[in-house]
Protein backbone atom coordinates (compact mmCIF):
# COMPACT_ATOMS: atom_id res chain seq x y z
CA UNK A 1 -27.81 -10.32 0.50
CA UNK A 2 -28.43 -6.77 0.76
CA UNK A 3 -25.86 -4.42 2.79
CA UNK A 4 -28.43 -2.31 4.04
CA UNK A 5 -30.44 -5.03 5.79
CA UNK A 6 -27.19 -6.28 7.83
CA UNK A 7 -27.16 -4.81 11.16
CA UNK A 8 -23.95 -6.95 12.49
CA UNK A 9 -20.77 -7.16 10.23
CA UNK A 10 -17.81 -9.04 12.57
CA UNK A 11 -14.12 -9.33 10.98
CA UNK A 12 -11.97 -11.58 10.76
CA UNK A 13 -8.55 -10.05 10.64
CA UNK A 14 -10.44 -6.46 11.56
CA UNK A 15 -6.51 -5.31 11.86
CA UNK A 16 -5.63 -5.50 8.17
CA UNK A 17 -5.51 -2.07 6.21
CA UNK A 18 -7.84 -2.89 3.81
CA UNK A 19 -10.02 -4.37 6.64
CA UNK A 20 -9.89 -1.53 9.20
CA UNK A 21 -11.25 0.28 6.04
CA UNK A 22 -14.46 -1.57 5.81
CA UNK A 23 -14.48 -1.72 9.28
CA UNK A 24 -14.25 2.13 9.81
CA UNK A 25 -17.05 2.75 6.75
CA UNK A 26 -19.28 0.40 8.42
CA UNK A 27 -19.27 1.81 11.35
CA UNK A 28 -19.65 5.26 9.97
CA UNK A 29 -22.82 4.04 8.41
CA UNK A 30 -24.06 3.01 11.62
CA UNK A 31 -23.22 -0.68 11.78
CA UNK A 32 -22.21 -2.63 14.41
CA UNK A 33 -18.58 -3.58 13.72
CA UNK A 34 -16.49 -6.03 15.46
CA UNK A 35 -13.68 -8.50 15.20
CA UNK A 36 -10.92 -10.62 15.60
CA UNK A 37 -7.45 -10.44 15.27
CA UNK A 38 -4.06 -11.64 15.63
CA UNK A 39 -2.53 -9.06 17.74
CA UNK A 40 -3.12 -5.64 18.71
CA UNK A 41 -1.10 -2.40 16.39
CA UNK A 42 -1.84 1.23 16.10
CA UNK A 43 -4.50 -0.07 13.72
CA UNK A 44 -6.62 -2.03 15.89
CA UNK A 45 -6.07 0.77 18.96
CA UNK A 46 -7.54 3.16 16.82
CA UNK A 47 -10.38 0.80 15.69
CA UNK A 48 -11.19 0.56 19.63
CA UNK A 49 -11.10 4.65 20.26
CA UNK A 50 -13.80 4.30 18.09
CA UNK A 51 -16.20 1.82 20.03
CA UNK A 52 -15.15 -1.49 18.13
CA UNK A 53 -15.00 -4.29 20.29
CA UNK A 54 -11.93 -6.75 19.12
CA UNK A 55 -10.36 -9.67 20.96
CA UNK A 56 -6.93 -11.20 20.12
CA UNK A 57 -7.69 -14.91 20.79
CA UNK A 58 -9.30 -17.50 18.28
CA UNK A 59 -11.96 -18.23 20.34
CA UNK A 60 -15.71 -18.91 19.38
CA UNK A 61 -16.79 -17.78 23.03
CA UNK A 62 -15.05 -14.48 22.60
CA UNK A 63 -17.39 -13.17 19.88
CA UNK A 64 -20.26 -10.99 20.85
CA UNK A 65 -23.61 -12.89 20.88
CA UNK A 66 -25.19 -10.74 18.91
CA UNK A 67 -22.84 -11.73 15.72
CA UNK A 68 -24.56 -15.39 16.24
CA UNK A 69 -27.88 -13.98 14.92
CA UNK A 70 -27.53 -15.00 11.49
CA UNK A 71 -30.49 -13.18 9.52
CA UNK A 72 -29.00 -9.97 10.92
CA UNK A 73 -25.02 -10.74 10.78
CA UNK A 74 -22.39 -10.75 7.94
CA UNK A 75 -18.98 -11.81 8.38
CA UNK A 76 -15.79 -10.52 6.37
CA UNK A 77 -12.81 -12.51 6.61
CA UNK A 78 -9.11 -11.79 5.21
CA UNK A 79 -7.33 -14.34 2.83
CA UNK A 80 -4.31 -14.24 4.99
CA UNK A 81 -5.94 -16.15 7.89
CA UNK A 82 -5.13 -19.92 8.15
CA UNK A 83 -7.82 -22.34 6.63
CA UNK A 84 -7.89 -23.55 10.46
CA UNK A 85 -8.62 -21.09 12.04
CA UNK A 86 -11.55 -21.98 14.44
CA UNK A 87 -13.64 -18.80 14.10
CA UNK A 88 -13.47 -18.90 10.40
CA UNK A 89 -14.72 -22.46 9.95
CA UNK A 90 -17.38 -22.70 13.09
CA UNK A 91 -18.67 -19.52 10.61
CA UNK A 92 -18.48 -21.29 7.27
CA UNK A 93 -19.61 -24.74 8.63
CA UNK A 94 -22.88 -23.12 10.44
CA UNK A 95 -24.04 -21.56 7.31
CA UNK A 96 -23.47 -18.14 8.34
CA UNK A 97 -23.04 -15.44 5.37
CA UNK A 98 -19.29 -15.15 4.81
CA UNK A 99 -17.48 -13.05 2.43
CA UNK A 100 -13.91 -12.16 1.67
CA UNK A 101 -13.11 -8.45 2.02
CA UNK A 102 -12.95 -8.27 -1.93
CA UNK A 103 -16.40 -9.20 -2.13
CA UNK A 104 -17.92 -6.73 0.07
CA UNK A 105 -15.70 -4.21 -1.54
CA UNK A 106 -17.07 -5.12 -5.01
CA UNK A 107 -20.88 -4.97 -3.60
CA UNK A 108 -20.08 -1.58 -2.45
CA UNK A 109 -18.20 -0.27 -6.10
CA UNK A 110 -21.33 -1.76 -7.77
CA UNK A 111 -23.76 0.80 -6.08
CA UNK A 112 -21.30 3.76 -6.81
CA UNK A 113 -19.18 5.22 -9.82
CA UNK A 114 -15.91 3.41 -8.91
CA UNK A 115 -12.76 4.62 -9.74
CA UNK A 116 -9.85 2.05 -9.24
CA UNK A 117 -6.13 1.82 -8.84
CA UNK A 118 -4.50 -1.31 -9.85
CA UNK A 119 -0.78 -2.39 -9.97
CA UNK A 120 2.10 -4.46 -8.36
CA UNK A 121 3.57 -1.11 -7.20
CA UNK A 122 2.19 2.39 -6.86
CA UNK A 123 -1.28 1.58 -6.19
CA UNK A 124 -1.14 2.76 -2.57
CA UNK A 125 0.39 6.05 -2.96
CA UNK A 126 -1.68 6.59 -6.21
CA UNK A 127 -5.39 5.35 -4.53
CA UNK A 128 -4.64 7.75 -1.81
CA UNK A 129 -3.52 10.99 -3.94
CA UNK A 130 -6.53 10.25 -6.02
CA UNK A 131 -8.95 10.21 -3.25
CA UNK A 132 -7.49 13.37 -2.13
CA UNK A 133 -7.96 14.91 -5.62
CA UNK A 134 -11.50 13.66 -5.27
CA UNK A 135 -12.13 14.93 -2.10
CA UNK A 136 -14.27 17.86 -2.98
CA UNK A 137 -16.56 16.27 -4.67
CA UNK A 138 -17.25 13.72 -1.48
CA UNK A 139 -15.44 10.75 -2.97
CA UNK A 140 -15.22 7.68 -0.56
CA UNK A 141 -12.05 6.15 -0.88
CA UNK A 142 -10.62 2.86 0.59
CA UNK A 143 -7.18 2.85 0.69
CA UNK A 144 -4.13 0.24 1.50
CA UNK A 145 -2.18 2.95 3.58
CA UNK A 146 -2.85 5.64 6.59
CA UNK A 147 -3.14 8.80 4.17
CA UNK A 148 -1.39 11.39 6.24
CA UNK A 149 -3.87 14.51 5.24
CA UNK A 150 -6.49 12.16 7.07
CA UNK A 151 -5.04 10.30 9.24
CA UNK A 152 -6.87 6.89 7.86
CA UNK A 153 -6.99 4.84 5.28
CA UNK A 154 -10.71 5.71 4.92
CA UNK A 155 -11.83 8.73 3.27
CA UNK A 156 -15.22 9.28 3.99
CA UNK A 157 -17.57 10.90 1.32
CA UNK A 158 -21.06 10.00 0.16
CA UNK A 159 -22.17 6.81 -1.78
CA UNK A 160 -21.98 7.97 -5.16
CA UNK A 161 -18.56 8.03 -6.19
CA UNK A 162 -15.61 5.58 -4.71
CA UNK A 163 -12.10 5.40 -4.83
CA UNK A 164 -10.68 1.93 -4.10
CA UNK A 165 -7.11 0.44 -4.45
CA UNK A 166 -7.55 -2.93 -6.86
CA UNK A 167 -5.57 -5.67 -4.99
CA UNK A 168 -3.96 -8.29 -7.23
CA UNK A 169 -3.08 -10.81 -4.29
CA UNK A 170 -5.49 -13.67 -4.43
CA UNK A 171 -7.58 -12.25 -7.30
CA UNK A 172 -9.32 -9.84 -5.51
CA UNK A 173 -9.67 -6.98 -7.96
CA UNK A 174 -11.65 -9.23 -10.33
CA UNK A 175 -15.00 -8.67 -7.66
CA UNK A 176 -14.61 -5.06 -8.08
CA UNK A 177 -16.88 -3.08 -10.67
CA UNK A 178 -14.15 -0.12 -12.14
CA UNK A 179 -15.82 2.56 -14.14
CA UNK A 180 -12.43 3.90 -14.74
CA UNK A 181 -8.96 2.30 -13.70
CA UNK A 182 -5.84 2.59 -14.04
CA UNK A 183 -2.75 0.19 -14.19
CA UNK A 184 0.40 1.32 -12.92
CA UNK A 185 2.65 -1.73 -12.93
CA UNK A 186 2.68 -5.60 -13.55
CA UNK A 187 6.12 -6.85 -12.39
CA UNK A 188 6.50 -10.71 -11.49
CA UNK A 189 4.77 -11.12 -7.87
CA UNK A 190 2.40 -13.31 -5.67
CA UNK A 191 3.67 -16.17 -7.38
CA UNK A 192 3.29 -17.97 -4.90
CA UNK A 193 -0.16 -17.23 -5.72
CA UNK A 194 0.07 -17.57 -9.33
CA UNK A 195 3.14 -19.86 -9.75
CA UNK A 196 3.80 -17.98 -13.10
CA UNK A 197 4.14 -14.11 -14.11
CA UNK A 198 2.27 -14.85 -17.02
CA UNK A 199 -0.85 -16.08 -14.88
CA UNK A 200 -0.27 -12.59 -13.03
CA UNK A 201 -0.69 -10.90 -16.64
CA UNK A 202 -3.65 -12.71 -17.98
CA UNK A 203 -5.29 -11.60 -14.42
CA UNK A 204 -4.57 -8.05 -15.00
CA UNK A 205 -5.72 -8.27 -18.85
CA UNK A 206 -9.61 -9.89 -16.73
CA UNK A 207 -9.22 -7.01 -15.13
CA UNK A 208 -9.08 -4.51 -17.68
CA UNK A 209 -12.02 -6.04 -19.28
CA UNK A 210 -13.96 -5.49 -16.68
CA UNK A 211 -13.53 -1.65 -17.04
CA UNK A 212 -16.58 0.01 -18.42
CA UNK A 213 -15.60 3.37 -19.24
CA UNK A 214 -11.96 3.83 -20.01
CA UNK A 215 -7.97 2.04 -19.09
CA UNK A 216 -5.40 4.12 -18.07
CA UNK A 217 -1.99 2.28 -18.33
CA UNK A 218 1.77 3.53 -17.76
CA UNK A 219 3.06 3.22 -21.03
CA UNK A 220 4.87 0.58 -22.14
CA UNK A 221 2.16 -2.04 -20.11
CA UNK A 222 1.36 -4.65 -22.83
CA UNK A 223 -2.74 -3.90 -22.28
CA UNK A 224 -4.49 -0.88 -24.47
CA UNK A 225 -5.51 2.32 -22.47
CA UNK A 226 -5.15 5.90 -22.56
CA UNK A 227 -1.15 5.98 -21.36
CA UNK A 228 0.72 7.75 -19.44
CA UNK A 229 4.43 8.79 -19.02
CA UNK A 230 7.64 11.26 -18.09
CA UNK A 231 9.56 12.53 -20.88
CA UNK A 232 8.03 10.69 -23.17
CA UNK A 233 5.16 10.30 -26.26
CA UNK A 234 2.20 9.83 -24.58
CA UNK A 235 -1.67 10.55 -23.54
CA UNK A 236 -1.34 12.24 -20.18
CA UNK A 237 2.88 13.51 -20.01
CA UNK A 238 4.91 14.78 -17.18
CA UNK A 239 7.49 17.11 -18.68
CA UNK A 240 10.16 20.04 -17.73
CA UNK A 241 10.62 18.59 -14.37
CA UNK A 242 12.85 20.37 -11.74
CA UNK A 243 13.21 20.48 -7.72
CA UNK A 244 12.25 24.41 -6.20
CA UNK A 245 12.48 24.29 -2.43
CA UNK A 246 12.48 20.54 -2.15
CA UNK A 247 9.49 20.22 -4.10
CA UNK A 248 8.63 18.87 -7.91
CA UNK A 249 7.34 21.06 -10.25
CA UNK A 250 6.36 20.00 -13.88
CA UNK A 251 4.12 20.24 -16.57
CA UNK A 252 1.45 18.12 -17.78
CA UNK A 253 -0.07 17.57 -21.90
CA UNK A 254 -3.31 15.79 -21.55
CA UNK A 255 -5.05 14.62 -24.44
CA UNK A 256 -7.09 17.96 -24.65
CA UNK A 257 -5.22 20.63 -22.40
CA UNK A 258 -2.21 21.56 -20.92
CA UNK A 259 -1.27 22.92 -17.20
CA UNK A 260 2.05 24.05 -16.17
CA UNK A 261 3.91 24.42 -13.13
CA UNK A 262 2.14 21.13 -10.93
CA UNK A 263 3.59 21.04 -7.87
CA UNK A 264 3.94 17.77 -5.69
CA UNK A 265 5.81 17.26 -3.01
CA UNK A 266 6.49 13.41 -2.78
CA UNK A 267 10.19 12.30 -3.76
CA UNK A 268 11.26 10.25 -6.70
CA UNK A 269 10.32 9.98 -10.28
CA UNK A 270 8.27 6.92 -9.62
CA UNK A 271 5.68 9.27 -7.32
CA UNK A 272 5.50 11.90 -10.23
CA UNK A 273 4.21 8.77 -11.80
CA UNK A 274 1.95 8.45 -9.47
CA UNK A 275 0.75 12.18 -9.08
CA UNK A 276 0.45 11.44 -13.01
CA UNK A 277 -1.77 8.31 -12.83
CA UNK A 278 -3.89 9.99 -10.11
CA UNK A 279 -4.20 13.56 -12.51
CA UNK A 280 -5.79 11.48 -15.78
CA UNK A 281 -8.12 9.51 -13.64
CA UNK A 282 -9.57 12.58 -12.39
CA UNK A 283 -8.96 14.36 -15.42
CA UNK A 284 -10.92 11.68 -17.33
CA UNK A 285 -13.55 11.51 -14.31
CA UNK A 286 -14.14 15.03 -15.28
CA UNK A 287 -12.52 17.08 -12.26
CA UNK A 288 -10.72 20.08 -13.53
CA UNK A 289 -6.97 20.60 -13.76
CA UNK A 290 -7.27 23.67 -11.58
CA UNK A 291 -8.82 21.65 -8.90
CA UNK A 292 -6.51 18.67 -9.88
CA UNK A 293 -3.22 21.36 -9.24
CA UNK A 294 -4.31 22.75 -6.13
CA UNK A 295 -5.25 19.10 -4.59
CA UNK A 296 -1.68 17.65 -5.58
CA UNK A 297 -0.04 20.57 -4.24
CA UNK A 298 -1.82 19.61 -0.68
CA UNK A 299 -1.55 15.96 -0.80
CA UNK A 300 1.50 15.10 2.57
CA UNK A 301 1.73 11.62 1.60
CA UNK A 302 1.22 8.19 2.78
CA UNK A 303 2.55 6.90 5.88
CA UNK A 304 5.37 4.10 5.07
CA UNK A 305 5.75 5.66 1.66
CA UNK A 306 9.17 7.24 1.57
CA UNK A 307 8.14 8.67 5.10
CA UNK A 308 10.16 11.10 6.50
CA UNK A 309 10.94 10.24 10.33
CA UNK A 310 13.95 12.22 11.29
CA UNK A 311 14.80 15.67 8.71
CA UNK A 312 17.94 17.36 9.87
CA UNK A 313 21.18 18.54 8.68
CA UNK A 314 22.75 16.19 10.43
CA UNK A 315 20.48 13.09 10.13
CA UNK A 316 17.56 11.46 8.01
CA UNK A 317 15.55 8.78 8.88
CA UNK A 318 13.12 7.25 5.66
CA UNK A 319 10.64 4.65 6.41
CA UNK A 320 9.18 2.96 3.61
CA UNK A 321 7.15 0.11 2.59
CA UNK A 322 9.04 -1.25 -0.06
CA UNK A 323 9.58 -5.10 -0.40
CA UNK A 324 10.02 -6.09 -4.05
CA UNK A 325 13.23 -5.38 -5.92
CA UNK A 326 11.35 -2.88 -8.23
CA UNK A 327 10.15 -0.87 -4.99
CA UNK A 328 13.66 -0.75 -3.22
CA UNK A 329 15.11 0.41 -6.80
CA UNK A 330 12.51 3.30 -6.20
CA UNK A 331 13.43 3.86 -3.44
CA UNK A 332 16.98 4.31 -3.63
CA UNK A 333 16.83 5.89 -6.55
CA UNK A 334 14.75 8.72 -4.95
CA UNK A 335 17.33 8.64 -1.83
CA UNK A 336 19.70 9.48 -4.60
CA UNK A 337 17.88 12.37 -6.27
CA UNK A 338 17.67 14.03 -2.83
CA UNK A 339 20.85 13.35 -1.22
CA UNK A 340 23.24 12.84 -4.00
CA UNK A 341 26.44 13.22 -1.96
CA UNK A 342 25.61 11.42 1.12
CA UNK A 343 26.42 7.88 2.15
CA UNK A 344 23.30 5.53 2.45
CA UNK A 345 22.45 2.77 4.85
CA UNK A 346 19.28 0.65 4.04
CA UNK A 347 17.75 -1.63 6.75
CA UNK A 348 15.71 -4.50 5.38
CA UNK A 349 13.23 -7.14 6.21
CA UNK A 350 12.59 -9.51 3.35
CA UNK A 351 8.75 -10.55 3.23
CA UNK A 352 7.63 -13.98 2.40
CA UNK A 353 10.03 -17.07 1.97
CA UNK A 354 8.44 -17.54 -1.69
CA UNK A 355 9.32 -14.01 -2.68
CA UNK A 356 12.92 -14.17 -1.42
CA UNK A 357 13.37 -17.55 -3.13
CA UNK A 358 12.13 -16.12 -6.30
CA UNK A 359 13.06 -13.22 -6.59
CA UNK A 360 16.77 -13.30 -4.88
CA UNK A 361 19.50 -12.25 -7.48
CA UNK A 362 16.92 -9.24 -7.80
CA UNK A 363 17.07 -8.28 -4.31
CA UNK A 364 20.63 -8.39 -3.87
CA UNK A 365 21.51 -6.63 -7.32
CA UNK A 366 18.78 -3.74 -5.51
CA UNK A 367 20.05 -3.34 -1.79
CA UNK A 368 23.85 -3.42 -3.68
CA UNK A 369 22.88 -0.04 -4.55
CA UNK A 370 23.42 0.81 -0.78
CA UNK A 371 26.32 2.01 0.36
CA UNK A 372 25.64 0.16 3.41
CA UNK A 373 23.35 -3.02 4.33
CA UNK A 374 21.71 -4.34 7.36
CA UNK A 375 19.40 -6.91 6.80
CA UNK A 376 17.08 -8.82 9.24
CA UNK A 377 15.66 -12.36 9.02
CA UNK A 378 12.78 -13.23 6.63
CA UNK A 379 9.04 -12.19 8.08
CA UNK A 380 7.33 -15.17 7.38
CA UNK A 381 3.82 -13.74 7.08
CA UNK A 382 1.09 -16.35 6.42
CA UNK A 383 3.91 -18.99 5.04
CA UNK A 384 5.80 -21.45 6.92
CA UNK A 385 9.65 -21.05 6.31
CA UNK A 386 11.49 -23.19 3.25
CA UNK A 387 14.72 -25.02 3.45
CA UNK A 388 18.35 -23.21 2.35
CA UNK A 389 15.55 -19.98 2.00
CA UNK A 390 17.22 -17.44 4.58
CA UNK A 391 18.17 -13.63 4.78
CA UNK A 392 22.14 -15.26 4.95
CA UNK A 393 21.66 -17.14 1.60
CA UNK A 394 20.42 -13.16 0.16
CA UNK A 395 23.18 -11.27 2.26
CA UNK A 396 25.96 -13.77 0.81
CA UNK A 397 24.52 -12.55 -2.50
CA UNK A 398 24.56 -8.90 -1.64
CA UNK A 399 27.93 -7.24 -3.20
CA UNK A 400 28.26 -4.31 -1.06
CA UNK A 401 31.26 -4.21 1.16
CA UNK A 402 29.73 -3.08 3.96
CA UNK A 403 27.06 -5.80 4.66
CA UNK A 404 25.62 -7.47 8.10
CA UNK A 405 22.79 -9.89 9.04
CA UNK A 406 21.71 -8.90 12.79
CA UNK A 407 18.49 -9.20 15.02
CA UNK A 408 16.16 -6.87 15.61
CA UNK A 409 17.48 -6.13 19.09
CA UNK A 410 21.04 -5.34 17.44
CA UNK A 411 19.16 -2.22 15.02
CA UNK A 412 19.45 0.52 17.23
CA UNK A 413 23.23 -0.27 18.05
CA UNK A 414 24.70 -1.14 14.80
CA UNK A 415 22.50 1.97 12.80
CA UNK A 416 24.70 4.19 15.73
CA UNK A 417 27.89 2.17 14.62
CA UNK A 418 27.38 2.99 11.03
CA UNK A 419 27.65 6.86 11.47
CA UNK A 420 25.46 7.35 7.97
CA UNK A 421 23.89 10.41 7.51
CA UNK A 422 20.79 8.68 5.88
CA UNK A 423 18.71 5.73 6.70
CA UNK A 424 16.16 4.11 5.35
CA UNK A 425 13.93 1.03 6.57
CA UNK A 426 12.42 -1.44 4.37
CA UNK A 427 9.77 -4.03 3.97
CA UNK A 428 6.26 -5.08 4.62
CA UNK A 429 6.81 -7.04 7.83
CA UNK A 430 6.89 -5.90 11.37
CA UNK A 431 10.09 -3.29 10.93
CA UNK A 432 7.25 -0.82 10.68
CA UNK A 433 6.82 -1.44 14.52
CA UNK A 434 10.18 -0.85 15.17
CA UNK A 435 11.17 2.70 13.05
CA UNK A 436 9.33 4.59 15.78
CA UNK A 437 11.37 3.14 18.34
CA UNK A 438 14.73 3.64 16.03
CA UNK A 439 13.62 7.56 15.29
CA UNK A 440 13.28 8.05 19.48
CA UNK A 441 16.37 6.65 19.78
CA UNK A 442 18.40 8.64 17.06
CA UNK A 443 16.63 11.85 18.17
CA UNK A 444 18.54 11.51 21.59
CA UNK A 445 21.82 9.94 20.09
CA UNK A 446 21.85 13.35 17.85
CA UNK A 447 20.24 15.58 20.09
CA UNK A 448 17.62 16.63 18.02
């Protein structure tokens, strides 16, 4: 099959963020794009402003009859769709061409120089400051998160050089074709996936073979690479790091130079990490540090990444991502660095019944941190729920003295209640819908 001889590509699951990605470069390049999914979101709205027709019901006789010419049609489906869903199988059982978004994304990093972000955590926010740092030399990038300087989680360049965030769930990075990569993390996760963490290792280790040029690995990673670190012996090293203005400034040793006084503006040690994984792919690529300073100085974040929805003296509202123990230790670790004196209230929505089941203790020793918790029942995702599993069973765990389990209608109430200066919301469920709502509210509460 040859991309440029497809004139139809329909999605199933168009409203996934790596989806809409493929979705929005395909259209770019003049394809007719259209799909299916399970609901609407800002996503899928913004997908339509566009000209992409989507419907919201399983239905066969909802797809545009143009996608049933097969010769001319492709369709890209989502692993986190149901094995019954009807569209999905009338496609595979017809002998229509059908691909999982990992595929497509490896034909397209075959064709290109591909530079690739890989990780448990990090590989977001790093994907997306890279692409930024290769913006001016017309990088595309596919990213897992709305980068705020764009507005997408597309950043459209030209076909020779790609940026693209190497997704461990289900496998999926091994379809890609890195030229250079980089590793940020390999915690225990997806096991429900890979039932061990040592299965999740030996799938990062046939990743890194498939690198052709070089690995670049936060030290400490059991896998050889160029490494990088803060504060510590190694290739690429963040050093003399301070706060000016609310910003980071620090200065890099990279295997052959030096540059001092990089500013970034995202909180928390684990983004200078980041910034730092992002600087010695594009170092290595061959962009300049000059260009490299000036682009991290520019780069406003990623939305859901420690994302600022209410800053005021008298109130802050943080919306972030975050839904493994490592991430919320991030997290409130950062909240910590910034607001050192202030009491902290963390709002959470575990994600998956197999990663609150196996990874429990962790969570509670994590949102313990807090000096107050509000938690909300498990998002079940693409997983049906499991017995004695349950936000109570982690919230009996949970040693903080000032602890609650409460519906998603209670939020706005019991967040007024608490009287905490600072607030953050957690996890990778649908309390992303509801922050907006939460930061109108406040506003008026506060008067802001």
């Amino acid at each position: 099959m040859n991309l440029k001889d497809i004139h139809i590509i329909y999605f199933i699951g168009i409203g996934g963020i790596g989806m809409s990605a493929l979705a929005r470069y395909f259209h770019a390049n003049g394809k007719q794009v259209t799909g299916y999914d399970k609901t609407p979101s800002p996503i899928t709205e913004n997908l339509q402003t566009l000209g992409i027709e989507i419907h919201f019901e399983d239905d066969i006789n909802l797809i545009p009859k143009e996608v049933f010419v097969k010769e001319n049609s492709l369709v890209v489906y989502t692993p986190a769709i149901p094995k019954t869903h009807t569209e999905f199988n009338y496609f595979k059982d017809n002998g229509f061409e059908v691909l999982k978004r990992a595929e497509i994304l490896g034909r397209i990093t075959n064709d290109t120089y591909c530079l690739a972000v890989a990780g448990t955590h990090g590989k977001t926010t790093t994907s997306s400051i890279l692409g930024h740092i290769m913006q001016p030399i017309e990088a595309t990038a596919f990213l897992g998160g709305i980068a705020e300087n764009y507005s997408s989680n597309l950043i459209l360049g030209k076909d020779k050089i790609s940026v693209v965030e190497a997704d461990e769930f289900d496998r999926s990075f091994l379809h890609l074709s890195p030229n250079i990569a980089c590793i940020t993390s390999m915690d225990a996760d997806h096991l429900d996936i890979y039932g061990e963490h040592q299965a999740l290792l030996d799938s990062f280790k046939a990743f890194s073979n498939k690198v052709s040029d070089q690995l670049i690995v936060a030290k400490g990673l059991p896998i050889e690479g160029l490494t990088y670190a803060i504060e510590e012996d190694a290739d690429y090293v963040a050093s003399n790091l301070r706060i000016v203005n609310g910003v980071y400034v620090f200065d890099v040793k990279t295997p052959k130079n030096n540059i001092n006084d990089v500013e970034f503006s995202l909180p928390g040690r684990h983004n200078i990490m980041n910034a730092l994984a992002a600087l010695a792919l594009a170092d290595v690529y061959g962009v300049s540090l000059d260009k490299i300073k000036e682009q991290l100085a520019s780069f406003s974040g990623v939305q859901r990444r420690f994302a600022y929805k209410v800053r005021s003296e008298s109130l802050v509202l943080i919306d972030d991502y975050a839904h493994h123990p490592t991430e919320i230790n991030a997290v409130e670790s950062a909240v910590r660095e910034m607001y050192p004196s202030e009491e902290v209230l963390v709002v959470f929505q575990p994600h998956l019944f197999t990663r609150t089941r196996d990874f429990v203790d962790d969570f509670a020793l994590s949102l313990s941190k807090f000096d107050q918790v509000m938690l909300l029942d498990i998002y079940p995702a693409r997983e049906l729920p499991i017995e004695g599993v349950t936000s109570k069973w982690l919230l009996d765990k949970i040693t903080a003295e000032k602890k609650q389990l409460l519906s998603k209608e209670e939020v706005v109430k019991q967040i007024k209640l608490a009287n905490a200066k600072v607030i953050v919301m957690l996890g990778a469920g649908d309390i992303g819908l509801m922050v907006n709502e939460v930061k109108d509210e406040l506003i008026k509460e506060y008067n802001l």
